[in-house]
N, C-alpha and C. Protein backbone atom coordinates (compact mmCIF):
# COMPACT_ATOMS: atom_id res chain seq x y z
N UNK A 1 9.43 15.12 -56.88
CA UNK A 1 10.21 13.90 -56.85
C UNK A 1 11.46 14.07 -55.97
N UNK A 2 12.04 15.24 -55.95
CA UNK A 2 13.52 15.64 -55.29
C UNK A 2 12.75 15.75 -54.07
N UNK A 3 11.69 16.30 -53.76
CA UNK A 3 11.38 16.60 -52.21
C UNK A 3 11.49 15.43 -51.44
N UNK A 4 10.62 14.47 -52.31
CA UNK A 4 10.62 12.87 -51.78
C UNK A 4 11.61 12.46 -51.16
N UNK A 5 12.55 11.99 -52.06
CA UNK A 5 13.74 11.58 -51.98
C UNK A 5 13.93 12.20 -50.51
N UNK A 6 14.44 13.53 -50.48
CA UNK A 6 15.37 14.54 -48.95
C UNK A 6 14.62 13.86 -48.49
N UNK A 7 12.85 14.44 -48.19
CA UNK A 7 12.25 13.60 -47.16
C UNK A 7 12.49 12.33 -46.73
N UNK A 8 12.61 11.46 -47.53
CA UNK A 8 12.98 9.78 -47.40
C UNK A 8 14.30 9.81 -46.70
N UNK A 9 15.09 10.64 -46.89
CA UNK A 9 16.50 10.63 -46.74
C UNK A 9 16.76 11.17 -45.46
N UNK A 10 15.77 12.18 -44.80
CA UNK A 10 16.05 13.04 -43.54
C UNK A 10 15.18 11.65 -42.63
N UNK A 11 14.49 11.19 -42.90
CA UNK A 11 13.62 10.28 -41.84
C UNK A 11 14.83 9.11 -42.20
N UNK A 12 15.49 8.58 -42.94
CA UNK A 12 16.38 7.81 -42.16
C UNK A 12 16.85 8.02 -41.59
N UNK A 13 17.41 9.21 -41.98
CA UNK A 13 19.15 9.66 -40.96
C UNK A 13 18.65 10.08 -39.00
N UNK A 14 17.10 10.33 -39.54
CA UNK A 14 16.50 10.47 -38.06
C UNK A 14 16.23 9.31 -37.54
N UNK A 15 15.76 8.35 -38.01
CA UNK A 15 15.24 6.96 -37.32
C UNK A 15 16.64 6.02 -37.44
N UNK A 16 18.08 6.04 -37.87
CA UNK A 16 19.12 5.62 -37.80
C UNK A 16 19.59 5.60 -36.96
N UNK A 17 19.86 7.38 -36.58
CA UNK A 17 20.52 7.87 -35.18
C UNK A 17 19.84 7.76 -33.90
N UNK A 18 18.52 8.19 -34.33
CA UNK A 18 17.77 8.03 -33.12
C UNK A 18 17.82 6.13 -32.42
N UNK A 19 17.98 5.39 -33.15
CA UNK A 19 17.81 3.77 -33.14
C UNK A 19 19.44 3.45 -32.56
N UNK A 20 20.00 4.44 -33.36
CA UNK A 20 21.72 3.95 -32.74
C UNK A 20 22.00 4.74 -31.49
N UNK A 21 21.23 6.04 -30.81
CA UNK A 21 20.76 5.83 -29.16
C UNK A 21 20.58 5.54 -28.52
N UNK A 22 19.02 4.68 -28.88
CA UNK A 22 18.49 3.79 -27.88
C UNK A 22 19.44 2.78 -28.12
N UNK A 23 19.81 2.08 -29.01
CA UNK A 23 20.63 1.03 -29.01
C UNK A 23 21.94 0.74 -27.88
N UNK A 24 22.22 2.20 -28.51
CA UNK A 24 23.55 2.72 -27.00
C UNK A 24 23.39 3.00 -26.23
N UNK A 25 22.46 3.44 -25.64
CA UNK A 25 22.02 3.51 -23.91
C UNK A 25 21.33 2.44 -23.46
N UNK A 26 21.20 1.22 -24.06
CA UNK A 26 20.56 -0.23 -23.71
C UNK A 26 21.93 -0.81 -23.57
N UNK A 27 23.19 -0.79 -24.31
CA UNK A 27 24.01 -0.79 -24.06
C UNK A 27 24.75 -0.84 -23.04
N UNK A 28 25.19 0.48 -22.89
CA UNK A 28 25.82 1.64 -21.46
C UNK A 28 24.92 0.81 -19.98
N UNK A 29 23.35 0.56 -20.32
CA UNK A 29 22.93 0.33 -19.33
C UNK A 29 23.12 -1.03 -18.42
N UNK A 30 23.65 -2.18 -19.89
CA UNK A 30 24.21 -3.53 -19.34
C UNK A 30 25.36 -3.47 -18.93
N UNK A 31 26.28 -2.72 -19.45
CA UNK A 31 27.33 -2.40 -18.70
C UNK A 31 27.54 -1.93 -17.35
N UNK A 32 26.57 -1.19 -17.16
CA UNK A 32 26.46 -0.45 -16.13
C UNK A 32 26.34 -1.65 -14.79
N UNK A 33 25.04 -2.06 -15.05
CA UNK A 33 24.41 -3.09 -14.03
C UNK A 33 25.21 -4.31 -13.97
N UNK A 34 26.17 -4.45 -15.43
CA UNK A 34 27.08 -5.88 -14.79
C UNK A 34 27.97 -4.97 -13.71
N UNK A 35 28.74 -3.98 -14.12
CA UNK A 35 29.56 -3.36 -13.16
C UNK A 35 29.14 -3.41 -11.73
N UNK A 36 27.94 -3.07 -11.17
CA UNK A 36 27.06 -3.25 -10.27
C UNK A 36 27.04 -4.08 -9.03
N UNK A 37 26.94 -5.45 -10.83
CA UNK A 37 26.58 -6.80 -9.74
C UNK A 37 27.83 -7.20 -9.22
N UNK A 38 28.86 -6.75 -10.06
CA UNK A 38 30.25 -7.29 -9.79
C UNK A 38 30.79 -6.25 -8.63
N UNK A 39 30.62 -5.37 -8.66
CA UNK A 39 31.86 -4.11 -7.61
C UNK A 39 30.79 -4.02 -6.67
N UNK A 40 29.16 -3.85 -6.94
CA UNK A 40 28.37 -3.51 -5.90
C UNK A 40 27.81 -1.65 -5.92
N UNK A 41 29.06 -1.16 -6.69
CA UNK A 41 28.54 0.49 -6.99
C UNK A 41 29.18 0.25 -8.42
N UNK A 42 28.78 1.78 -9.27
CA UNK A 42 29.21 2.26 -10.21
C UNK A 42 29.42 3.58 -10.42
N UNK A 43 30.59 4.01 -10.78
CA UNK A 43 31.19 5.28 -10.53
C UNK A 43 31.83 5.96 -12.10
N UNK A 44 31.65 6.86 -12.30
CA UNK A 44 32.13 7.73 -14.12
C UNK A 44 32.63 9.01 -13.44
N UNK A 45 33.56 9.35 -14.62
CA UNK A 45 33.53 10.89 -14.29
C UNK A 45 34.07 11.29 -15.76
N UNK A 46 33.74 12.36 -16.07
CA UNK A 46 33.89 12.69 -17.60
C UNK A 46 34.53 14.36 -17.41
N UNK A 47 35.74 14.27 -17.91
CA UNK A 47 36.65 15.44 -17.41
C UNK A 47 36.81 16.37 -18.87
N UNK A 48 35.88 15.50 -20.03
CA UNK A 48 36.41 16.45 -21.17
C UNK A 48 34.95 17.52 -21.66
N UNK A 49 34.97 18.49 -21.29
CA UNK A 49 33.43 19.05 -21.37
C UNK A 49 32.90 18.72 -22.68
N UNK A 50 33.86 18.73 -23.95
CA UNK A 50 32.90 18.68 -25.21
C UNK A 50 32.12 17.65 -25.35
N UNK A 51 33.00 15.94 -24.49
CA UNK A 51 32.92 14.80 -25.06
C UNK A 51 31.39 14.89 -23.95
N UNK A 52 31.16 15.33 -22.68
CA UNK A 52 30.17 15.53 -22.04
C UNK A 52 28.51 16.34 -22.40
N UNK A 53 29.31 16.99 -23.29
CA UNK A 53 28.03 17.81 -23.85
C UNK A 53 27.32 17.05 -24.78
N UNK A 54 27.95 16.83 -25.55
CA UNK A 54 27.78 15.82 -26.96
C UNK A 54 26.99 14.65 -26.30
N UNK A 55 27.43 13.69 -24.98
CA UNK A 55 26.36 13.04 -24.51
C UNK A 55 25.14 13.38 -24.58
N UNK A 56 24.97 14.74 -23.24
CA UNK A 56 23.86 15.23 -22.75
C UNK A 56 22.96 15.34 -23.57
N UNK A 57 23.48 15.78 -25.17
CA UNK A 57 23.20 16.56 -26.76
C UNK A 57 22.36 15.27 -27.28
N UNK A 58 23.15 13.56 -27.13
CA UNK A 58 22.81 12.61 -27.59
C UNK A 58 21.72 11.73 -26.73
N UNK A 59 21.63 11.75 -25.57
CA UNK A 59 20.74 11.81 -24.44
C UNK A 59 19.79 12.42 -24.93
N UNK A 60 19.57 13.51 -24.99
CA UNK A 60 18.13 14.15 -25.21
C UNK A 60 17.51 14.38 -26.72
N UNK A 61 18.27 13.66 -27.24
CA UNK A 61 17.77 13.44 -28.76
C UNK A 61 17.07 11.86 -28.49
N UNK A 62 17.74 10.97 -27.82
CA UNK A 62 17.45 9.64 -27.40
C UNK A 62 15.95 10.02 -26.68
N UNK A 63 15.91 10.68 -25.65
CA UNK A 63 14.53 10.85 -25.23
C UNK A 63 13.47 11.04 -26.31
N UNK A 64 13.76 12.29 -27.02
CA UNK A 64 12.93 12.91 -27.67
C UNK A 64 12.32 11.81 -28.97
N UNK A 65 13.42 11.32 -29.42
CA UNK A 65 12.89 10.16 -30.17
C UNK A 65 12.58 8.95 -29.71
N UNK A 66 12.68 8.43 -28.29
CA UNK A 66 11.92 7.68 -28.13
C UNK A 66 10.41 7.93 -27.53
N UNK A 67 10.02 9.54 -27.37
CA UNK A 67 8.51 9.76 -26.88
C UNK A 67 7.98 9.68 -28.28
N UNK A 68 8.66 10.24 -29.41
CA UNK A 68 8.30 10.23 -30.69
C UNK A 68 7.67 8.79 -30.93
N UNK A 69 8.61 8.25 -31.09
CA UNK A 69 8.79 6.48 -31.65
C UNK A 69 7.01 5.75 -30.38
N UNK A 70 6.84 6.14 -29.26
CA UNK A 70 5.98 5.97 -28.48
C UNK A 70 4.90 6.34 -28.65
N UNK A 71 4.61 7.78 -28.99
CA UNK A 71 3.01 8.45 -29.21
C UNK A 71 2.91 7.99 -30.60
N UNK A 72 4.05 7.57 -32.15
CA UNK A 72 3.20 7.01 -33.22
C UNK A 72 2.82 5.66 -32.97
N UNK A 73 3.50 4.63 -31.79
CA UNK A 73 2.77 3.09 -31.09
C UNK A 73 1.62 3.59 -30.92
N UNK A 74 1.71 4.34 -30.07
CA UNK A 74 0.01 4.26 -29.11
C UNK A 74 -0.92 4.60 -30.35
N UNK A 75 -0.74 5.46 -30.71
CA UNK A 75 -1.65 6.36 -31.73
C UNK A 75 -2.16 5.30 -32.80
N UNK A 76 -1.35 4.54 -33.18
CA UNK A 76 -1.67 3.20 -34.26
C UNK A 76 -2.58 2.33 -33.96
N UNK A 77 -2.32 2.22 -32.65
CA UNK A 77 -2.76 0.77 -31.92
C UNK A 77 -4.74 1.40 -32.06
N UNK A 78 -5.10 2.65 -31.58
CA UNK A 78 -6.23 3.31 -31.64
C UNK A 78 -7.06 3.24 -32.71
């Protein structure tokens, strides 16, 4: 019964974060492209290494759960 529960409890906190990723890089990405349409380029620079890593860190958790979130689509649909 306790296993349940963690289990229940670790697949939210995974499909939460992973959802509040994609959410934020759908985000970042409208931002991006209004910046775009308006200036014509778009330019960042990120001078604080931790706050940079922690992206890269949140980035590739974003990937990883969205190939996840993708091969259980396809696999269903079969």
């Amino acid at each position: 019964m306790k296993t349940q529960t963690l289990d229940r409890r670790i697949r939210l906190l995974f499909h939460s974060l992973g959802l509040s990723c994609l959410g934020g890089a759908i985000f970042l990405q409208i931002l991006v492209f209004t910046d775009i349409l308006q200036r014509g380029y778009f330019m960042a620079v990120e001078n604080n290494p931790a706050v940079l890593t922690f992206e890269i860190v949140l980035t590739a958790f974003a990937l990883i759960y969205f190939t996840f979130i993708y091969q259980r689509f396809i696999r269903s649909i079969r």
